[in-house]
N, C-alpha and C. Protein backbone atom coordinates (compact mmCIF):
# COMPACT_ATOMS: atom_id res chain seq x y z
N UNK A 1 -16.75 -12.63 14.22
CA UNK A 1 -17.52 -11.46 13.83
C UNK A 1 -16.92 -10.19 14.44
N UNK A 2 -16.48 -10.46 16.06
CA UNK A 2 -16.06 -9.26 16.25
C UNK A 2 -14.78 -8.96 16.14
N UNK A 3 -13.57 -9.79 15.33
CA UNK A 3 -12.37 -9.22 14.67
C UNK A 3 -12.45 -8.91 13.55
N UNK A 4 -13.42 -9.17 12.72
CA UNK A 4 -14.07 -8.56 11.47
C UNK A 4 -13.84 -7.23 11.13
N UNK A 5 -15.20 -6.72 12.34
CA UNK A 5 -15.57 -5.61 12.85
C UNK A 5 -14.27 -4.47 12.58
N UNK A 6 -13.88 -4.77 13.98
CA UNK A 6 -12.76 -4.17 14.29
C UNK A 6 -11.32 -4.13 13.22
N UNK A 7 -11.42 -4.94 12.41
CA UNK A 7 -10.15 -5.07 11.33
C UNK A 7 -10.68 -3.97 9.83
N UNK A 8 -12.20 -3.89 9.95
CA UNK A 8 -12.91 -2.65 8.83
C UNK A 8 -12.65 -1.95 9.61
N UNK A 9 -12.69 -1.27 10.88
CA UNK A 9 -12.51 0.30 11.46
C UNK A 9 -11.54 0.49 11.18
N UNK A 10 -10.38 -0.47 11.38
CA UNK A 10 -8.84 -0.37 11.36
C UNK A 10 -8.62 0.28 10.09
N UNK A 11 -9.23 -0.48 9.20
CA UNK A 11 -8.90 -0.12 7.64
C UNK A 11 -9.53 1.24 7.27
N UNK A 12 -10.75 1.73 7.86
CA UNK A 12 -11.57 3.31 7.77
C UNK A 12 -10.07 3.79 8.75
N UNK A 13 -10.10 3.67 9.97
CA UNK A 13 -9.10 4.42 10.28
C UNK A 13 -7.83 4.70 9.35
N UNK A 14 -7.17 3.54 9.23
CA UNK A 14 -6.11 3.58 8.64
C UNK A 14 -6.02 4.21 6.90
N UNK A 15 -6.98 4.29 6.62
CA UNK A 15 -7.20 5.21 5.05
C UNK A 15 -7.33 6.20 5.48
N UNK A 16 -7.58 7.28 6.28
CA UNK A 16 -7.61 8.54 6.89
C UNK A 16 -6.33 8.98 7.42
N UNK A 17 -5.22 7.86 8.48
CA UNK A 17 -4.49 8.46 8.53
C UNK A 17 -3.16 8.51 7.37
N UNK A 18 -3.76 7.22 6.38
CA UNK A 18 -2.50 6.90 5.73
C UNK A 18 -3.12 8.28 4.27
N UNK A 19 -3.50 8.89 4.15
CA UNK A 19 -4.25 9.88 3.14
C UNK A 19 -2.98 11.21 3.33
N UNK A 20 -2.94 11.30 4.54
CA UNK A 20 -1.86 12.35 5.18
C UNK A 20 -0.36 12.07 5.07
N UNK A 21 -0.09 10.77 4.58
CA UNK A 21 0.94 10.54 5.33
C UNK A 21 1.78 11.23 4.03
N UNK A 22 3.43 11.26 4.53
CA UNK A 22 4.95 11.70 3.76
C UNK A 22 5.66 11.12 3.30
N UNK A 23 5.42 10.41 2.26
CA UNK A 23 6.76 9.75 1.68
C UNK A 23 8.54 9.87 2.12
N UNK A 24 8.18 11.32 1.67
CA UNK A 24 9.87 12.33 1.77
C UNK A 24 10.22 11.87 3.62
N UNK A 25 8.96 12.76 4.35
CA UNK A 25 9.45 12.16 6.07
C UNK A 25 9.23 11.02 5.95
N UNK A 26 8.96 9.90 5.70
CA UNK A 26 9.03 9.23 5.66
C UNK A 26 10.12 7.81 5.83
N UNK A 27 10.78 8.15 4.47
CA UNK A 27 12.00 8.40 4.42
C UNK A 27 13.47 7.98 5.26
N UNK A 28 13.42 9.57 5.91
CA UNK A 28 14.51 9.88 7.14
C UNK A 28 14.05 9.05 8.43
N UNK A 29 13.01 8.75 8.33
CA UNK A 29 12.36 8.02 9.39
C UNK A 29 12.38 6.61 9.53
N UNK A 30 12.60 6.01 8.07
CA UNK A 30 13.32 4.71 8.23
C UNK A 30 14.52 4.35 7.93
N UNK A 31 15.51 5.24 7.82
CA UNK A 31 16.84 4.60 7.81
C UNK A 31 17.13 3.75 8.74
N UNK A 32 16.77 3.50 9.66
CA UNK A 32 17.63 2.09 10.66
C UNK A 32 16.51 1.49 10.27
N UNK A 33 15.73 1.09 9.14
CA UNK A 33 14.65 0.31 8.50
C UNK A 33 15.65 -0.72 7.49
N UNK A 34 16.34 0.25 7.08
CA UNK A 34 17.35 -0.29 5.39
C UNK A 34 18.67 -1.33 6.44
N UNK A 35 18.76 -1.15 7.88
CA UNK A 35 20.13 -2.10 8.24
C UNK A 35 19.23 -3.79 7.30
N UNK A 36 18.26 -4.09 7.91
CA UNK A 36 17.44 -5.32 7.44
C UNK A 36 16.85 -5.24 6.69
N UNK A 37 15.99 -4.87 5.95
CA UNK A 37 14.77 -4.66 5.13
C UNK A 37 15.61 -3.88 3.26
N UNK A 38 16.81 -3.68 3.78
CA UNK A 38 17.61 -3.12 2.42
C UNK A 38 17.15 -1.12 2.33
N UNK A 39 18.15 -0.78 2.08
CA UNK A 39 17.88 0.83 1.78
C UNK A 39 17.18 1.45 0.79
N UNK A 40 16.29 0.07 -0.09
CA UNK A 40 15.56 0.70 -0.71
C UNK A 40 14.43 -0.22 -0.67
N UNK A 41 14.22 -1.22 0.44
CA UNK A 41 13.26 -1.89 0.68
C UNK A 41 13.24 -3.07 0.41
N UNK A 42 14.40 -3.76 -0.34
CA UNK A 42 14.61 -5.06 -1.08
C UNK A 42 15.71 -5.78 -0.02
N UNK A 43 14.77 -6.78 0.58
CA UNK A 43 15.79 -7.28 1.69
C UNK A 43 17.03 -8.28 0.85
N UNK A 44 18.09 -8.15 1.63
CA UNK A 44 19.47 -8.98 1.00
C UNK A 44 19.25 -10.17 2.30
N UNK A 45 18.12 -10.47 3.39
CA UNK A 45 18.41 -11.53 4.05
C UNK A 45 17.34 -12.27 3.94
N UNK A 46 17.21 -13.58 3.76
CA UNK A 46 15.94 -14.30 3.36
C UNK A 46 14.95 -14.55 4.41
N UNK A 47 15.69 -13.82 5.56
CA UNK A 47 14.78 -14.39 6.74
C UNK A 47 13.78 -12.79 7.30
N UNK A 48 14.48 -11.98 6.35
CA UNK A 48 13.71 -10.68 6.69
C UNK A 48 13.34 -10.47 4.94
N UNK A 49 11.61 -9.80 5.34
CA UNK A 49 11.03 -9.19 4.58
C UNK A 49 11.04 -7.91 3.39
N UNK A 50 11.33 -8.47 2.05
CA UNK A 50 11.18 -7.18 1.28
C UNK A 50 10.15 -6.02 1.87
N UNK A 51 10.43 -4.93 1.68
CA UNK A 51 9.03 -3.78 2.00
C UNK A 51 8.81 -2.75 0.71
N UNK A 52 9.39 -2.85 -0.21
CA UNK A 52 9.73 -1.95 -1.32
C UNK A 52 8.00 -2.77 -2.17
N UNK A 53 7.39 -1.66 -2.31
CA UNK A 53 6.18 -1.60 -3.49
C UNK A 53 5.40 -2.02 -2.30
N UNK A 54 5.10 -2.40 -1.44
CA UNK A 54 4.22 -3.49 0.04
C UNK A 54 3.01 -2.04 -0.31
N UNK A 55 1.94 -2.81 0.18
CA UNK A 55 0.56 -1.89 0.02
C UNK A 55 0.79 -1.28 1.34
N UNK A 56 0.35 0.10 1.56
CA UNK A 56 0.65 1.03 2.74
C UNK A 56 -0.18 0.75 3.65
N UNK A 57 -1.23 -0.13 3.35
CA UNK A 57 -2.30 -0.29 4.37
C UNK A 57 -2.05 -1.37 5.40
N UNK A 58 -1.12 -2.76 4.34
CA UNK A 58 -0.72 -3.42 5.46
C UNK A 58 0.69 -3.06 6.08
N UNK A 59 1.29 -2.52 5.70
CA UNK A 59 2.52 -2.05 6.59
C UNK A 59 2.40 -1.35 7.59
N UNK A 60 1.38 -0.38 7.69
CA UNK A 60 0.84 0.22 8.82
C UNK A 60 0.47 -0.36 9.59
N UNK A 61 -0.49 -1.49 9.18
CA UNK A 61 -1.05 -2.60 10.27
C UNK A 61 -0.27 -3.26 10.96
N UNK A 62 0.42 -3.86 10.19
CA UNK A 62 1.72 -5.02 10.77
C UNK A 62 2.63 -3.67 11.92
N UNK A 63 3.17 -2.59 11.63
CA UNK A 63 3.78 -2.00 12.30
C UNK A 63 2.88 -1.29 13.71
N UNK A 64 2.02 -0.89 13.82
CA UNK A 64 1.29 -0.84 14.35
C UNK A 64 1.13 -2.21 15.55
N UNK A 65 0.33 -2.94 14.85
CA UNK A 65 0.56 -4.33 15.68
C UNK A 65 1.78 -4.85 16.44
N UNK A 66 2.92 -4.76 15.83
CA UNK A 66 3.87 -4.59 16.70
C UNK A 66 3.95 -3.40 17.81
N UNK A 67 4.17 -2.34 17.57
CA UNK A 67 3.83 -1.34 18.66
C UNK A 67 3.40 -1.72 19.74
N UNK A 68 1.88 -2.23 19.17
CA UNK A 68 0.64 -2.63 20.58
C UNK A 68 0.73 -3.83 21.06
N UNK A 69 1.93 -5.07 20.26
CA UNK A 69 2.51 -6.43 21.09
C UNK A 69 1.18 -7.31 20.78
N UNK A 70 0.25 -7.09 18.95
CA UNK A 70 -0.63 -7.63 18.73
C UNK A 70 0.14 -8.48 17.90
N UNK A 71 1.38 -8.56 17.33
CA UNK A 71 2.23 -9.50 16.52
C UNK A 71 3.74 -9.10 17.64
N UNK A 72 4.42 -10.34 17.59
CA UNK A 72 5.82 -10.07 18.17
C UNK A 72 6.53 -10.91 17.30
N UNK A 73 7.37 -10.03 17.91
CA UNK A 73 8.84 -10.22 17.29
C UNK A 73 9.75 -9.69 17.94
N UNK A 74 10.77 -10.08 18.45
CA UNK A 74 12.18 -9.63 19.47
C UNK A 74 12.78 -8.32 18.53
N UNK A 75 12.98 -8.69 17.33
CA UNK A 75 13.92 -7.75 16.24
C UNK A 75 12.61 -6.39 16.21
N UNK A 76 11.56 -6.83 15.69
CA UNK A 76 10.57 -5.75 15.52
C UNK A 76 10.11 -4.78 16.15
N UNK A 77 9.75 -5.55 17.56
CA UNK A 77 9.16 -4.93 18.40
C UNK A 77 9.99 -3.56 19.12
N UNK A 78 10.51 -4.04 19.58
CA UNK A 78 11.48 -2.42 19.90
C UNK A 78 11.68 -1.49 19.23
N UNK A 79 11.78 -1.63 17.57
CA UNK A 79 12.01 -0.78 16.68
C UNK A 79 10.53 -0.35 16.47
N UNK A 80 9.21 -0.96 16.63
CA UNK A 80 8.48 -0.24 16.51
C UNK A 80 7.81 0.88 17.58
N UNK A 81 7.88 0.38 18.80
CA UNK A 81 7.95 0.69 20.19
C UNK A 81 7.51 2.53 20.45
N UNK A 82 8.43 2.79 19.89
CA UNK A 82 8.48 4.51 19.75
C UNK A 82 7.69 5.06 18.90
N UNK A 83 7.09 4.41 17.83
CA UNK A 83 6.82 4.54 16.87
C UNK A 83 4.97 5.88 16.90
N UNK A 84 4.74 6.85 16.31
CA UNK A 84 3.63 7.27 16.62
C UNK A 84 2.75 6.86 15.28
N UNK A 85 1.65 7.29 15.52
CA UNK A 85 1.23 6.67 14.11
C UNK A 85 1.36 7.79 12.84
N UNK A 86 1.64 8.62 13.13
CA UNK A 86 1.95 9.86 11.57
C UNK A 86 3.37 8.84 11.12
N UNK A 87 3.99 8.28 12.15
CA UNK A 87 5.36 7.92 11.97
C UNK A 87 5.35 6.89 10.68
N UNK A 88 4.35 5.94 11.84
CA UNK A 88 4.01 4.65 10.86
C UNK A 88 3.40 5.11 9.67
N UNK A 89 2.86 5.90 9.23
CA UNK A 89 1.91 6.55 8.25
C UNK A 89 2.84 6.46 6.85
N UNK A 90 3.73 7.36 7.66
CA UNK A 90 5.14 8.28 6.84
C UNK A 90 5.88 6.65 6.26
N UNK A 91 6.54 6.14 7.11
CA UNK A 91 7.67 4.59 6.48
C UNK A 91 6.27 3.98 5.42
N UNK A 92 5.16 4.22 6.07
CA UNK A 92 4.89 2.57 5.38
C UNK A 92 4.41 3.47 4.11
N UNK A 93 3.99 4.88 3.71
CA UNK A 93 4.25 5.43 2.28
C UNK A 93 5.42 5.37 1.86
N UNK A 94 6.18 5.55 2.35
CA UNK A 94 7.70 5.95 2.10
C UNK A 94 7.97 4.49 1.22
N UNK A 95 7.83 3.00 2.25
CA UNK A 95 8.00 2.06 1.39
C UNK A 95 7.22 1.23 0.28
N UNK A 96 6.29 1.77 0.20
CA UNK A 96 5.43 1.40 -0.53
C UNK A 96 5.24 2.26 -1.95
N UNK A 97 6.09 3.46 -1.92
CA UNK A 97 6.37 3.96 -3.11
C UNK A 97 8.09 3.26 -3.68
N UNK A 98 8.49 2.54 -3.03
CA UNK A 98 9.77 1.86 -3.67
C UNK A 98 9.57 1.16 -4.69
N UNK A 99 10.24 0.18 -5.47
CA UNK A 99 9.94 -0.39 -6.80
C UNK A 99 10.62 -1.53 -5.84
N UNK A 100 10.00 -2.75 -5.94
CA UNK A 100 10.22 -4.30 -5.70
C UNK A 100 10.79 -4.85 -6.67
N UNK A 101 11.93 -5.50 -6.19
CA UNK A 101 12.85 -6.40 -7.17
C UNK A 101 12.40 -7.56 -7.63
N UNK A 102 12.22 -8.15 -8.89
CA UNK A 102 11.59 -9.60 -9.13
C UNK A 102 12.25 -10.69 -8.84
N UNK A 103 11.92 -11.48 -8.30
CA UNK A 103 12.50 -12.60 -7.69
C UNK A 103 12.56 -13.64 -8.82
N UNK A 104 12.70 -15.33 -8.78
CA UNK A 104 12.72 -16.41 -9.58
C UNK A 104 12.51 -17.92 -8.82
N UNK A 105 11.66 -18.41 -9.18
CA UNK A 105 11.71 -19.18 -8.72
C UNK A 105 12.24 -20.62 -9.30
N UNK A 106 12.85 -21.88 -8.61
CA UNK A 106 12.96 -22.56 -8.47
C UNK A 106 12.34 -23.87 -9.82
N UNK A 107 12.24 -24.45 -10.86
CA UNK A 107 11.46 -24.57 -11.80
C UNK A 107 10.77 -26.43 -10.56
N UNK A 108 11.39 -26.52 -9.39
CA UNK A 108 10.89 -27.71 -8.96
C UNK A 108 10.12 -27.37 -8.84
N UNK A 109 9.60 -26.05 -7.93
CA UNK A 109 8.51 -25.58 -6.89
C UNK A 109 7.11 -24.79 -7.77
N UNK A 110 7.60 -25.17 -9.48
CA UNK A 110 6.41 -24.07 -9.84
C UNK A 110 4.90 -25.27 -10.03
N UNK A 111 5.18 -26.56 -10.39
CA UNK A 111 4.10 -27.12 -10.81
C UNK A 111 3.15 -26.93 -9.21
N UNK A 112 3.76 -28.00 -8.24
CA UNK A 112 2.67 -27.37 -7.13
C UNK A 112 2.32 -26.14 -6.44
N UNK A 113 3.27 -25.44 -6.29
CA UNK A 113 3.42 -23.80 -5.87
C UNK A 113 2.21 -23.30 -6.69
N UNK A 114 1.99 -23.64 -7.95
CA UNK A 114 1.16 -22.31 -8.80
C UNK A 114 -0.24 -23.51 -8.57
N UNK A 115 -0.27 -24.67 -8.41
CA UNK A 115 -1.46 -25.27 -8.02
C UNK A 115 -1.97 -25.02 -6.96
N UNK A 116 -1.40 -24.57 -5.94
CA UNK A 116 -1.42 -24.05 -4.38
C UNK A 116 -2.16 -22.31 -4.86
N UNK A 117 -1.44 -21.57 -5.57
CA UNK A 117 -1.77 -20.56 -5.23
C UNK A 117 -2.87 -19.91 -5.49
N UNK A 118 -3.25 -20.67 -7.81
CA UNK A 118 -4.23 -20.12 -8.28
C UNK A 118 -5.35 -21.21 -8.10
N UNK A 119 -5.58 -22.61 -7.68
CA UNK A 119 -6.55 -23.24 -7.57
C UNK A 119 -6.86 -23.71 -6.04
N UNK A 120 -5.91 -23.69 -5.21
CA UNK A 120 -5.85 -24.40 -4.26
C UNK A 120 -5.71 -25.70 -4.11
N UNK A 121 -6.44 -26.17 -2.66
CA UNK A 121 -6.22 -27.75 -2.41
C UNK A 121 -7.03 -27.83 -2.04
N UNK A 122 -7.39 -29.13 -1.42
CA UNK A 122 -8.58 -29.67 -0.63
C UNK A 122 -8.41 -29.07 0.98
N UNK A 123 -9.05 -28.17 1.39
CA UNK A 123 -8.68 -27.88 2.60
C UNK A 123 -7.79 -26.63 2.97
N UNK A 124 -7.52 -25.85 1.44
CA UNK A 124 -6.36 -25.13 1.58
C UNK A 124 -7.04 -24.15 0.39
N UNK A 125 -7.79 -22.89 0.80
CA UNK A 125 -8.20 -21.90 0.08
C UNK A 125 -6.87 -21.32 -1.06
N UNK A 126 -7.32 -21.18 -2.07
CA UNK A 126 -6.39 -20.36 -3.45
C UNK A 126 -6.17 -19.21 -2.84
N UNK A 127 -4.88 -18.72 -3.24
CA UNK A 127 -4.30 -17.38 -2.27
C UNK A 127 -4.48 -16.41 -3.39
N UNK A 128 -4.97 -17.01 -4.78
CA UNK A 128 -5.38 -15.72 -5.75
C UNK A 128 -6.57 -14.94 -5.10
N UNK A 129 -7.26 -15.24 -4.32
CA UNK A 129 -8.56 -14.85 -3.88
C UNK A 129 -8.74 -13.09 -3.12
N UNK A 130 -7.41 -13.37 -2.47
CA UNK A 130 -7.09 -12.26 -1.27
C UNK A 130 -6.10 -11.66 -1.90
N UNK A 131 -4.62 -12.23 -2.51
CA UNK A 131 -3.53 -11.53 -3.07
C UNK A 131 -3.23 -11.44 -4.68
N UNK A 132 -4.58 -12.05 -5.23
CA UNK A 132 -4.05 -11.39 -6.56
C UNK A 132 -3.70 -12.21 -7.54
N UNK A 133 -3.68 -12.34 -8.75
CA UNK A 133 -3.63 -13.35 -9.78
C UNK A 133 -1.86 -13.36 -10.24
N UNK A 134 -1.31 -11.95 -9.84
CA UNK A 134 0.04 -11.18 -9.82
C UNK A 134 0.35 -11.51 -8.71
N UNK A 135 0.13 -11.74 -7.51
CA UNK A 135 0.70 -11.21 -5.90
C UNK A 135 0.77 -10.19 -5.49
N UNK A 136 -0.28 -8.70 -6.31
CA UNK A 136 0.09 -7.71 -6.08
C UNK A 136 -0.68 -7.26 -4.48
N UNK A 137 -1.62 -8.63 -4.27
CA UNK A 137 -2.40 -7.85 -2.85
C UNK A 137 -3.62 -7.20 -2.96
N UNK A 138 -4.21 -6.85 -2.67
CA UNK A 138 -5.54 -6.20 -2.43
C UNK A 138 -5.09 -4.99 -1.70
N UNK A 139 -5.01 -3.88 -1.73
CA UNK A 139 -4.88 -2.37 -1.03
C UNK A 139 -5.63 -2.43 0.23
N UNK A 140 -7.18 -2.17 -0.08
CA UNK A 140 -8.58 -1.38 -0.03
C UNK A 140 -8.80 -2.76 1.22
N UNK A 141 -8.55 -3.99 1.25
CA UNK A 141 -8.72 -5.04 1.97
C UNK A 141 -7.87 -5.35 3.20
N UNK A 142 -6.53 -4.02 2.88
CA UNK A 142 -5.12 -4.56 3.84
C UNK A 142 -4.89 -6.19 3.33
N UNK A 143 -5.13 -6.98 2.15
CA UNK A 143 -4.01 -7.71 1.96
C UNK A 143 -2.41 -7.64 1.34
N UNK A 144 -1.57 -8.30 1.74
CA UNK A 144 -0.26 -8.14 1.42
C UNK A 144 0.01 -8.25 0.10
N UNK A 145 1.23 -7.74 -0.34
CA UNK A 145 1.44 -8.12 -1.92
C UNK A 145 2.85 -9.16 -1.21
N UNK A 146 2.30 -10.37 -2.01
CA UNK A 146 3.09 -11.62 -1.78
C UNK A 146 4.22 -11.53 -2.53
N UNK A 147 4.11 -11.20 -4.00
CA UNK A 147 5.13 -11.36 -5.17
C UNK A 147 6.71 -10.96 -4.56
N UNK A 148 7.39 -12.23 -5.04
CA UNK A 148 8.79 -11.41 -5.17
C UNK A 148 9.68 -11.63 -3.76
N UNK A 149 8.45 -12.02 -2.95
CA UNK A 149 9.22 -11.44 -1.15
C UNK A 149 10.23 -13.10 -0.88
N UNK A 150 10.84 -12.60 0.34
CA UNK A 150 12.02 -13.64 0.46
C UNK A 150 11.34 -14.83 0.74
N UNK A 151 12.00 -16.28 0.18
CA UNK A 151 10.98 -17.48 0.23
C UNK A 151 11.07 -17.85 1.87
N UNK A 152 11.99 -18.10 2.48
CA UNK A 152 12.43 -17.84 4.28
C UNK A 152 11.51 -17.35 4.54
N UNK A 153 11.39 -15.97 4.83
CA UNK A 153 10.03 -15.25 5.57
C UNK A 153 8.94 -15.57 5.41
N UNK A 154 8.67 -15.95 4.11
CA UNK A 154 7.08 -17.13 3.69
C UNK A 154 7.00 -17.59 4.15
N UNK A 155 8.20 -18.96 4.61
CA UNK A 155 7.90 -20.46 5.02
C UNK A 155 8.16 -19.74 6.27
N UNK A 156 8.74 -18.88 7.25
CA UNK A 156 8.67 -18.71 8.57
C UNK A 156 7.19 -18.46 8.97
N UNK A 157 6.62 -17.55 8.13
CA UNK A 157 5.20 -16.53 8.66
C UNK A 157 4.51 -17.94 8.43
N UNK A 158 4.18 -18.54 7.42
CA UNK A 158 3.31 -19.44 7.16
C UNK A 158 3.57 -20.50 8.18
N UNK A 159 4.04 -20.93 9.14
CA UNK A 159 4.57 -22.34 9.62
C UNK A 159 4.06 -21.26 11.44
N UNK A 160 4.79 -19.62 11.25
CA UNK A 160 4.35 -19.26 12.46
C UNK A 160 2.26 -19.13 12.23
N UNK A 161 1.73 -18.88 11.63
CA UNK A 161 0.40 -18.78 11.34
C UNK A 161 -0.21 -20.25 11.56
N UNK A 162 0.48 -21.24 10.97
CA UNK A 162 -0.18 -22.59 10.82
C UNK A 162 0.22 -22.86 12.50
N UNK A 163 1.08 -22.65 13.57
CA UNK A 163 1.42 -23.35 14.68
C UNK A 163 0.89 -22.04 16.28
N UNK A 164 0.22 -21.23 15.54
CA UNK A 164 -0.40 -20.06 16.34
C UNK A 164 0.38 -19.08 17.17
N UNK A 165 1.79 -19.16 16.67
CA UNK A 165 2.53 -17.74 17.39
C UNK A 165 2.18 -16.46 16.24
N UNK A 166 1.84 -16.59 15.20
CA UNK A 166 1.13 -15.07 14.18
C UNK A 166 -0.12 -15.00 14.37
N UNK A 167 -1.15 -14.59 15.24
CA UNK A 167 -2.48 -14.69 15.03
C UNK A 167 -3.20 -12.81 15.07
N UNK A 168 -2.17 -12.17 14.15
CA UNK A 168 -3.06 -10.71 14.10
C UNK A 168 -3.07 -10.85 12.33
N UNK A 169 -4.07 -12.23 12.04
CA UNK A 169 -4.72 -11.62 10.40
C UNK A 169 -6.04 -11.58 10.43
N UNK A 170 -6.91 -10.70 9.86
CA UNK A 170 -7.96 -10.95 10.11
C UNK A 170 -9.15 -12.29 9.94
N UNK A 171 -9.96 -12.29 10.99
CA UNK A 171 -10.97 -13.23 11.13
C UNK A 171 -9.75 -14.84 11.09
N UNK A 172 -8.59 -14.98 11.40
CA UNK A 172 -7.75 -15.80 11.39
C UNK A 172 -7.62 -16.65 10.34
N UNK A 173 -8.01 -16.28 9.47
CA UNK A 173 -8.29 -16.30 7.76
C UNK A 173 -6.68 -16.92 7.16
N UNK A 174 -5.50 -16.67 7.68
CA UNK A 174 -4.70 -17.04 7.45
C UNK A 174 -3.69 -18.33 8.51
N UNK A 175 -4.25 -17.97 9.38
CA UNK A 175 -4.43 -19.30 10.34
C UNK A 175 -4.70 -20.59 9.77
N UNK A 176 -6.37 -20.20 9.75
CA UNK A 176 -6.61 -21.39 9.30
C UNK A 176 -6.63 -22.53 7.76
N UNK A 177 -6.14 -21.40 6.77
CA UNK A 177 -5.35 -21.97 5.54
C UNK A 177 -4.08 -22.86 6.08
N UNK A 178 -2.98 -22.14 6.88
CA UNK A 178 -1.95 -22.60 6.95
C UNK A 178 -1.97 -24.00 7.63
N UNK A 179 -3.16 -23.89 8.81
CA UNK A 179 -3.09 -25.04 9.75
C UNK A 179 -3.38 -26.23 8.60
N UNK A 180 -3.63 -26.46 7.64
CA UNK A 180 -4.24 -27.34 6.44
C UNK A 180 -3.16 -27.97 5.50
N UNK A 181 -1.91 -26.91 5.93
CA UNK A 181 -1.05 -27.02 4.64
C UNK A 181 0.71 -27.96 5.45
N UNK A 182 0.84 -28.72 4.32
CA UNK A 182 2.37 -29.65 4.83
C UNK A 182 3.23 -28.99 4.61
N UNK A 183 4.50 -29.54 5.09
CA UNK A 183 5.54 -28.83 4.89
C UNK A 183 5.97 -28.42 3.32
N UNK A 184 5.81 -30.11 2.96
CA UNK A 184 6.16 -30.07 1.36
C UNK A 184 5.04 -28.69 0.60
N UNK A 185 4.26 -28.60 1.02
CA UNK A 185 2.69 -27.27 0.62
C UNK A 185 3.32 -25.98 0.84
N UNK A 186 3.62 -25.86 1.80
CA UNK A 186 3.91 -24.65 2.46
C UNK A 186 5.36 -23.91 1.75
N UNK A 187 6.48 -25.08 0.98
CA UNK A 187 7.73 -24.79 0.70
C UNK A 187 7.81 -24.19 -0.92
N UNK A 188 6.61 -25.50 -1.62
CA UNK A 188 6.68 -24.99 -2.81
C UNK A 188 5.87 -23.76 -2.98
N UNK A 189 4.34 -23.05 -2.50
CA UNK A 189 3.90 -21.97 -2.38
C UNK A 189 4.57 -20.86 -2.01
N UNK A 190 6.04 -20.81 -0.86
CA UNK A 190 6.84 -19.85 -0.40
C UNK A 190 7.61 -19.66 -1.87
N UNK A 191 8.22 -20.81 -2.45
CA UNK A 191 9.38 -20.77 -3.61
C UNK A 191 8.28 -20.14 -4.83
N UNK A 192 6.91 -20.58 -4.92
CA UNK A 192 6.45 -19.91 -6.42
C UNK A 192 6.04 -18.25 -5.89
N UNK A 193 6.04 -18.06 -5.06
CA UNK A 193 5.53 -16.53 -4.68
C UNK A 193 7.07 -15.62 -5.39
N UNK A 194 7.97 -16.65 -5.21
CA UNK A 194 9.40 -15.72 -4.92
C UNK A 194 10.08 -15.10 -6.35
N UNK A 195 8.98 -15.89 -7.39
CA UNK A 195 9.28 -15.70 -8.94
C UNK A 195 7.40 -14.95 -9.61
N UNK A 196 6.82 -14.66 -8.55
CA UNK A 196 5.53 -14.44 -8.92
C UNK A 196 5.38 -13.27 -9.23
N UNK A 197 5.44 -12.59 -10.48
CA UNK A 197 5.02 -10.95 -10.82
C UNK A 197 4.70 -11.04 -12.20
């Protein structure tokens, strides 16, 4: 109840400051963003995250959270470190006005992948619920837009969520899906996200 709480202020906060924020500064502000993440937001490494089209609400969060050492990461954390929040405001408009590249998936991974995503499992909530019948995400909720992103960073985040080194999602809502899900679960859902738009 009380990470609930606190994850709606986040989101009242974070619609106030992200209302202000700069695309354009934005911008100039993430070029050492594009060494990993690609110069226009479309990562070229499977183990790092597209950010191009990403809803501004969770990029703020996630960056943010790094800042405050509420998510880690060795690569992240320092780069967010300095970070103020007009800063974070500015990148995560900046990337969230990019256009996301469509991905493809795999034709092994679509029969269970799309059973995983739009119906679920026994034990394993449908991820259409929170991200979308598209993967486009929920804004207004801070959920992520899944579609398209590298299948690596899926199966990393999902395996770090299911084994408790990711625990800044709200009400641990993504925790406890993952803790439910097998490897074989977890691989084909990463591979159908990666062709999902």
């Amino acid at each position: 109840m009380k990470q609930s709480i606190i994850f709606v202020l986040f989101l009242l906060l974070s619609t106030n400051i992200l209302s202000a924020a700069d695309a354009v500064a934005g911008k100039n502000k993430s070029i050492v963003c594009g060494a990993c993440h690609g110069p226009d937001g479309n990562s070229f490494n499977p183990v790092w995250p597209s950010l191009a089209g990403q809803n501004a609400t969770y990029l703020a969060k996630q960056l943010t959270d790094f800042r405050d050492g509420k998510r880690t990461d060795v690569q992240m954390a320092p780069m967010a470190a300095a970070l103020t929040d007009a800063d974070i405001a500015d990148i995560a408009a900046y990337f969230s006005s990019m256009e996301l590249k469509s991905g493809s998936t795999d034709e092994k991974y679509v029969a269970l992948g799309s059973q995983i995503y739009t119906g679920g499992l026994e034990g394993v909530m449908a991820c259409t619920g929170c991200h979308g019948p598209d993967g486009a995400g929920l804004e207004a909720a801070g959920f992520p837009q899944v579609s398209s992103q590298q299948t690596q960073y899926v199966i990393n985040q999902l395996n770090n969520f299911k084994n408790g080194i990711r625990a800044n999602d709200a009400s641990t809502m993504m925790s406890s899906i993952a803790a439910n899900m097998s490897e074989e679960q977890i691989t084909a859902v990463a591979n159908y996200l990666s062709g999902l738009h």
